[in-house]
N, C-alpha and C. Protein backbone atom coordinates (compact mmCIF):
# COMPACT_ATOMS: atom_id res chain seq x y z
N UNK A 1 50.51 56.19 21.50
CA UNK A 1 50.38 54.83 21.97
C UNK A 1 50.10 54.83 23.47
N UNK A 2 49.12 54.05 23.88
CA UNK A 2 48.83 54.00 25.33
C UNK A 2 49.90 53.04 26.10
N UNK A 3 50.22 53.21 27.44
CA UNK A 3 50.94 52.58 28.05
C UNK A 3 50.22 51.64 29.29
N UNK A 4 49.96 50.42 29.41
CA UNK A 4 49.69 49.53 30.26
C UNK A 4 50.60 49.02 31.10
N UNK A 5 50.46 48.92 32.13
CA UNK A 5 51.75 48.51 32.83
C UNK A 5 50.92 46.97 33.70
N UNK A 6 51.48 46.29 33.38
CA UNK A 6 51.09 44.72 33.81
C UNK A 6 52.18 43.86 35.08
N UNK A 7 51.19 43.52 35.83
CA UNK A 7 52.52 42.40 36.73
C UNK A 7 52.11 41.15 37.42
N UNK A 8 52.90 40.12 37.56
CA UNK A 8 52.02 39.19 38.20
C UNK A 8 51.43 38.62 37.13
N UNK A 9 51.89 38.63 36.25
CA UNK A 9 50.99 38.02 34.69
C UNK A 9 51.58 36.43 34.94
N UNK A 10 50.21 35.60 34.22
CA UNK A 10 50.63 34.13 33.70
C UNK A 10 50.35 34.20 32.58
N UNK A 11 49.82 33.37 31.89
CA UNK A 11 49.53 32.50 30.82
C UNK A 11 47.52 32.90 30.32
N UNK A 12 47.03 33.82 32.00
CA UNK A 12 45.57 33.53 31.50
C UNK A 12 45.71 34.87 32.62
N UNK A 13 45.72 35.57 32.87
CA UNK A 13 45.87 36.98 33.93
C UNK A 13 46.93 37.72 34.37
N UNK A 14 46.59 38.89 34.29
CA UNK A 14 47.73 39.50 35.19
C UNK A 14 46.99 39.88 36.58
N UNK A 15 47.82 39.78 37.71
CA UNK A 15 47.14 40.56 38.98
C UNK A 15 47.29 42.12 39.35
N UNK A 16 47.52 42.69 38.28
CA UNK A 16 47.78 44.21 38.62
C UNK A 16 47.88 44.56 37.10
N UNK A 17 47.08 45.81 36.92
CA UNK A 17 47.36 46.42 35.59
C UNK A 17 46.98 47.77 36.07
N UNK A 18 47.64 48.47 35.06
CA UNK A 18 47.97 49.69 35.65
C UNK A 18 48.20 50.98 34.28
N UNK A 19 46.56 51.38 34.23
CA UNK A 19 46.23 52.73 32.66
C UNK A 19 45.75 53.72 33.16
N UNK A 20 46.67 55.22 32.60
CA UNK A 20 46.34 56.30 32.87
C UNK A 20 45.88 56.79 34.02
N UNK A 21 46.88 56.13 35.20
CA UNK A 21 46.76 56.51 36.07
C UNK A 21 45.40 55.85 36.88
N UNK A 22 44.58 54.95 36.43
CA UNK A 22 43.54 53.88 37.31
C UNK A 22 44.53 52.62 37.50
N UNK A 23 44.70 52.10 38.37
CA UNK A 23 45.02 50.70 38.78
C UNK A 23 43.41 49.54 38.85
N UNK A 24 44.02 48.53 38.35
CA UNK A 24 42.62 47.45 38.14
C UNK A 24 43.19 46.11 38.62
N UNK A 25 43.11 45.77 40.01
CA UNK A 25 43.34 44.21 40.81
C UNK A 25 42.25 43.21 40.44
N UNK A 26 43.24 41.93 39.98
CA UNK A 26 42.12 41.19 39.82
C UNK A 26 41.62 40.44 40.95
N UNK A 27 40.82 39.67 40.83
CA UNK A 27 39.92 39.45 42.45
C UNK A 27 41.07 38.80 43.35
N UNK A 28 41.00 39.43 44.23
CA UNK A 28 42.21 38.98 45.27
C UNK A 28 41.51 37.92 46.32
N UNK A 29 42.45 37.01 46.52
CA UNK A 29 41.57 35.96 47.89
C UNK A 29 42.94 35.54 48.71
N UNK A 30 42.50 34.64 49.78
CA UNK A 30 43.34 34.44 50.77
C UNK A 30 44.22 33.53 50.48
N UNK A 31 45.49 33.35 50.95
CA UNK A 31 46.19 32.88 51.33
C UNK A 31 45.92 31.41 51.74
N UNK A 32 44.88 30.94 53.01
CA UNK A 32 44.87 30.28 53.38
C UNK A 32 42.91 30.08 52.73
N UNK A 33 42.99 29.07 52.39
CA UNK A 33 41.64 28.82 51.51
C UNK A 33 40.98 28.42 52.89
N UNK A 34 41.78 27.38 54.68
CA UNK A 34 41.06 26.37 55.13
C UNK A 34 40.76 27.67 56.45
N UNK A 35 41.03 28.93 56.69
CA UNK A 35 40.67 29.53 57.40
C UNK A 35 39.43 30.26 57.64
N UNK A 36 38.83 30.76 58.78
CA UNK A 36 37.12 31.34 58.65
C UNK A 36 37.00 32.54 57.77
N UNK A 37 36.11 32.91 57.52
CA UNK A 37 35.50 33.80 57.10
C UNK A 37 36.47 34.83 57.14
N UNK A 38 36.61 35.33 58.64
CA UNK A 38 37.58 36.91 59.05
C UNK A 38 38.93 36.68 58.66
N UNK A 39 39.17 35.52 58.63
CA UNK A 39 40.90 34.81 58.67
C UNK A 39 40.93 35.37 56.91
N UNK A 40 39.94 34.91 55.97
CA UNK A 40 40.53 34.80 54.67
C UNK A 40 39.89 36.66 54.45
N UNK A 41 38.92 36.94 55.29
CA UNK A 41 38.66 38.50 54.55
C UNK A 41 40.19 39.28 55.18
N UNK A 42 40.77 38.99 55.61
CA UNK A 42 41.70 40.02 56.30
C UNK A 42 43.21 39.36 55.72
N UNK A 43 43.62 38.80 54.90
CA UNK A 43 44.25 38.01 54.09
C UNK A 43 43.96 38.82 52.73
N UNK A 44 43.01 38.33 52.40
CA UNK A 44 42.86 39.03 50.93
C UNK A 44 42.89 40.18 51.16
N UNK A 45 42.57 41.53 52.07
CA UNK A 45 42.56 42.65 52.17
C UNK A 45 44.29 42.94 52.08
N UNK A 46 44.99 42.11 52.96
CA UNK A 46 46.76 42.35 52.75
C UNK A 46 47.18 42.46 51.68
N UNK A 47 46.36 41.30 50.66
CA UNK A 47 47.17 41.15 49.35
C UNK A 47 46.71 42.63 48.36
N UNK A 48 46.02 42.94 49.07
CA UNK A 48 45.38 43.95 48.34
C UNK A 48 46.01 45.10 48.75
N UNK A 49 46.42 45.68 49.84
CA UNK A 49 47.54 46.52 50.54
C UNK A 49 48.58 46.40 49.29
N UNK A 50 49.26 45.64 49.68
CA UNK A 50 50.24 44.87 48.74
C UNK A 50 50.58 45.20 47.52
N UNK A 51 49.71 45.47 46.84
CA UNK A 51 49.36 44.88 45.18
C UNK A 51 48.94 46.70 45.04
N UNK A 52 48.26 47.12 45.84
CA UNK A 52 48.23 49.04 45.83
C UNK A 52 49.58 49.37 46.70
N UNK A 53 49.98 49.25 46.83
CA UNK A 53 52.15 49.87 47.40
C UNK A 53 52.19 49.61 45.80
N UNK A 54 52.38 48.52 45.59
CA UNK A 54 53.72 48.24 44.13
C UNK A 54 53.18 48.69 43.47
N UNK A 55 51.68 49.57 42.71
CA UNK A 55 51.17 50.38 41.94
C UNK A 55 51.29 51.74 42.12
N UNK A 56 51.50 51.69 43.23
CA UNK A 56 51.69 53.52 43.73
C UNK A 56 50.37 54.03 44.20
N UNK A 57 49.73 53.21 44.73
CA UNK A 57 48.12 53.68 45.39
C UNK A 57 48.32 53.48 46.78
N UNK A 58 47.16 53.40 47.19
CA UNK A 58 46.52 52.65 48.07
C UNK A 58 45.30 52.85 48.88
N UNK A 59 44.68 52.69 49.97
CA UNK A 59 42.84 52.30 50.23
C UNK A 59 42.61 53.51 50.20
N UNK A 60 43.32 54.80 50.34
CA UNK A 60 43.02 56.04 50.46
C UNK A 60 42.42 56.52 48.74
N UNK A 61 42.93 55.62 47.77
CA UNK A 61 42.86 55.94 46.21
C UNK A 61 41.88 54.91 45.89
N UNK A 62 41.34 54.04 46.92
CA UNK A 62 40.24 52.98 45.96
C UNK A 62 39.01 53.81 45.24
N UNK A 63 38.77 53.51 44.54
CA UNK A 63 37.33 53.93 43.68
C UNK A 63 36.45 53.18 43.84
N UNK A 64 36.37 51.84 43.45
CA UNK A 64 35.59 50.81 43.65
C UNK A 64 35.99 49.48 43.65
N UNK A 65 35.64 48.78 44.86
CA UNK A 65 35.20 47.70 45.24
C UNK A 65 33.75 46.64 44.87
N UNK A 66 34.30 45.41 43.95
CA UNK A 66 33.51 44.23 44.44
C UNK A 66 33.94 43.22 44.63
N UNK A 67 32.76 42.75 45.98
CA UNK A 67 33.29 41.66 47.39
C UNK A 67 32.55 40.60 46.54
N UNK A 68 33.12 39.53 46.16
CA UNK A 68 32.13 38.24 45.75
C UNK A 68 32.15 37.04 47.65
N UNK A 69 31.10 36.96 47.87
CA UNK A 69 31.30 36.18 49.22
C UNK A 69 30.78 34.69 48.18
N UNK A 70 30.88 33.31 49.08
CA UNK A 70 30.80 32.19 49.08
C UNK A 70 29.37 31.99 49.55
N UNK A 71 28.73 33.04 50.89
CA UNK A 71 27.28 32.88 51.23
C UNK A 71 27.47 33.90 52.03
N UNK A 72 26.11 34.07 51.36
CA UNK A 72 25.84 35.91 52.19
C UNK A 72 25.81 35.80 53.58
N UNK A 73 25.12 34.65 54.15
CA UNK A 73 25.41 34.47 55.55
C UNK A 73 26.38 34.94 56.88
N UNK A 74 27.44 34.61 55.60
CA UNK A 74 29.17 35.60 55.86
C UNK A 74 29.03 36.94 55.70
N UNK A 75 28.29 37.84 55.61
CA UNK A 75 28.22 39.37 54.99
C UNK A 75 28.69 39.75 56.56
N UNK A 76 28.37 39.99 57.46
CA UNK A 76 28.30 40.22 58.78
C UNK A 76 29.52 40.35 58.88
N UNK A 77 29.90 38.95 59.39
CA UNK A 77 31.20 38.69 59.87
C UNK A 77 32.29 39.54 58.61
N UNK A 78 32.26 39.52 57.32
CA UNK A 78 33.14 40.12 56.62
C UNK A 78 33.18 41.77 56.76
N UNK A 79 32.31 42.27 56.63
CA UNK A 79 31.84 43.35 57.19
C UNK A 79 32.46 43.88 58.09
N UNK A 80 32.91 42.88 59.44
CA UNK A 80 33.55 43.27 60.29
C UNK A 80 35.14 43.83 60.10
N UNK A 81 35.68 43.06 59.65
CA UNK A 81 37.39 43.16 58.62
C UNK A 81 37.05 43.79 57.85
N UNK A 82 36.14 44.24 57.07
CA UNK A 82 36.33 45.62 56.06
C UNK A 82 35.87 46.57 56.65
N UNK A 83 34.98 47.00 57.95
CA UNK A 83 34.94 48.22 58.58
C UNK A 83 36.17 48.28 59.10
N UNK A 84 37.18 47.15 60.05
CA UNK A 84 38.39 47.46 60.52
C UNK A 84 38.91 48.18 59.48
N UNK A 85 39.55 47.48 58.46
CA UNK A 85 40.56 47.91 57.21
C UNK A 85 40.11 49.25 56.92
N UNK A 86 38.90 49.83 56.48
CA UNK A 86 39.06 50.84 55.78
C UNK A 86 38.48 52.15 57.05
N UNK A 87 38.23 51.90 58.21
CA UNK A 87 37.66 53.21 59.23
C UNK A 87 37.94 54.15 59.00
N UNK A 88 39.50 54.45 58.78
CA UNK A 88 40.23 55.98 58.49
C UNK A 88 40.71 56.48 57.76
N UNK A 89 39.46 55.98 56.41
CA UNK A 89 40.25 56.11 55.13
C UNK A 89 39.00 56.17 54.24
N UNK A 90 38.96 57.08 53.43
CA UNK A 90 37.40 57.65 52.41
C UNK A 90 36.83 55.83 51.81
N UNK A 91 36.02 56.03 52.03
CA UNK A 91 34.81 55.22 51.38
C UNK A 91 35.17 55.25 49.70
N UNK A 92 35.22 53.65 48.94
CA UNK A 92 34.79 53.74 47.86
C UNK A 92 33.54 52.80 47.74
N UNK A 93 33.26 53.43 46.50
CA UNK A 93 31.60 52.34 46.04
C UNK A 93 32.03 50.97 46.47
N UNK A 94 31.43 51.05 46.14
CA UNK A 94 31.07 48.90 46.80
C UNK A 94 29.57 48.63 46.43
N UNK A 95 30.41 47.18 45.76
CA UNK A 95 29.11 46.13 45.59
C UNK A 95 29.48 45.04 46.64
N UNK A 96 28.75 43.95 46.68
CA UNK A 96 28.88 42.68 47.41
C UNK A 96 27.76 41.70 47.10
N UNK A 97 28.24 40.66 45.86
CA UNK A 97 27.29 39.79 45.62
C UNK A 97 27.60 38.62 46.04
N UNK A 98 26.45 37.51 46.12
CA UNK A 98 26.90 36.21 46.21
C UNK A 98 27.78 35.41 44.73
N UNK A 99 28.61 34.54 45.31
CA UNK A 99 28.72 34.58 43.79
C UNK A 99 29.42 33.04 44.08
N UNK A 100 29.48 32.12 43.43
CA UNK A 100 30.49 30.60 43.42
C UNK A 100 31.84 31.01 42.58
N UNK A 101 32.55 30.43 43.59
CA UNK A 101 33.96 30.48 43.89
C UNK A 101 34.41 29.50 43.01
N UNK A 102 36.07 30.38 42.56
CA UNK A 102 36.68 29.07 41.84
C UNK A 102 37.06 28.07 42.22
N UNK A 103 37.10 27.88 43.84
CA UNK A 103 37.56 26.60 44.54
C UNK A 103 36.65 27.06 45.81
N UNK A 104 36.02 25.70 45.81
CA UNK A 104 34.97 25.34 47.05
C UNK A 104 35.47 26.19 48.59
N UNK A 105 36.57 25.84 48.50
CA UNK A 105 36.90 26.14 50.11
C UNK A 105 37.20 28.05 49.67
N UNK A 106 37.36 28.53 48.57
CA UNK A 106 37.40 30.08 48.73
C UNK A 106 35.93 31.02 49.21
N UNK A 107 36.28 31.56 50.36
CA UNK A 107 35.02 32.03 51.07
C UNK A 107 34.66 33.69 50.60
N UNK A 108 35.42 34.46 49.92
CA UNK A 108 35.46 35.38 49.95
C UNK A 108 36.81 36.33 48.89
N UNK A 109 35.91 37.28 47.81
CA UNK A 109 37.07 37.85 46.85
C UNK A 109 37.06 38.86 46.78
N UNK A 110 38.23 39.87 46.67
CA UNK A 110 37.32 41.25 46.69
C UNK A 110 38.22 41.91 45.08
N UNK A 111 37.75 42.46 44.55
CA UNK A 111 38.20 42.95 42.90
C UNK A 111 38.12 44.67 43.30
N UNK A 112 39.29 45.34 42.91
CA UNK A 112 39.34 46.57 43.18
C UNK A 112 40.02 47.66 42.14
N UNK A 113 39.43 48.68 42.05
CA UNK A 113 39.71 49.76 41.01
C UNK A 113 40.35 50.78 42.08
N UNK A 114 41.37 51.66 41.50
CA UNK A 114 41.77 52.93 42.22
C UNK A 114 42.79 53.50 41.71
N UNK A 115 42.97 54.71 41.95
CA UNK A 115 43.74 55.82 41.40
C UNK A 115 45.10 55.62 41.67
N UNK A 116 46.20 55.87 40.87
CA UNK A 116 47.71 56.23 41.36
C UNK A 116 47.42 57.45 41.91
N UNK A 117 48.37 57.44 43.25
CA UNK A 117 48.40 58.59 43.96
C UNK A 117 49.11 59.49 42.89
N UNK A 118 48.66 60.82 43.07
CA UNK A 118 49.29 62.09 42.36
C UNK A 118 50.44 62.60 42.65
C-alpha cells in the first residue's frame, strides 16, 4: 500500500502532499492580495519556505517550479524576488505562464515539486 501524507486539507485541496519521497505544493500566493507585485512574490515565496520545513525539504530540494503571473508585464519585477530567494541555492526547472487568477487582485502563484531531503 502506498503512503500519502496530506496537510492543510479542506473540503476541495490539500496544500501539501507528500509520495515517495516527492513533495507537491499547491499554488501558493500571498498573504496580502492588495500589495505590489514584489510584496506578494516574496510572500508567496515564505509560504513556500514554510510548507518545504513541515515536509522535510526545502529550495535546495525544489525540482520544479510553475510561476502563474496576473501579466507578464510583472515578469521583471518578479524575477527580481525569485533571483533574491533562490541565488545560493541549485536551480530548479521553471516555467512562467500568464495565466487568470482566482481572485482579480492575486498577482502572482507559484506551484512547486521537490524532494524530501535524504
Amino acid at each position: 500500500m502506498t503512503t500519502i501524507t496530506r496537510a492543510h486539507s479542506t473540503h476541495r485541496m490539500s496544500q501539501l502532499n507528500v509520495h515517495n519521497g516527492t513533495v507537491y505544493l499547491a499554488g501558493q500566493v500571498p498573504e496580502d492580495f492588495s500589495a505590489d507585485i514584489q510584496d506578494q512574490a516574496r510572500s508567496s515565496l515564505a509560504r513556500v519556505d514554510a510548507l518545504l520545513a513541515e515536509a522535510g525539504s526545502s529550495k535546495d530540494h525544489i525540482l520544479s517550479v510553475t510561476i502563474y503571473l496576473k501579466d507578464m508585464a510583472d515578469f521583471a519585477a518578479m524575477n527580481e524576488v525569485w533571483d533574491a530567494w533562490i541565488a545560493d541555492h541549485p536551480k530548479p526547472a521553471r516555467a512562467c505562464v500568464a495565466a487568470e487568477m482566482a481572485l482579480p487582485e492575486i498577482l502572482v502563484e507559484y506551484s512547486v515539486i521537490a524532494a524530501v531531503k535524504a
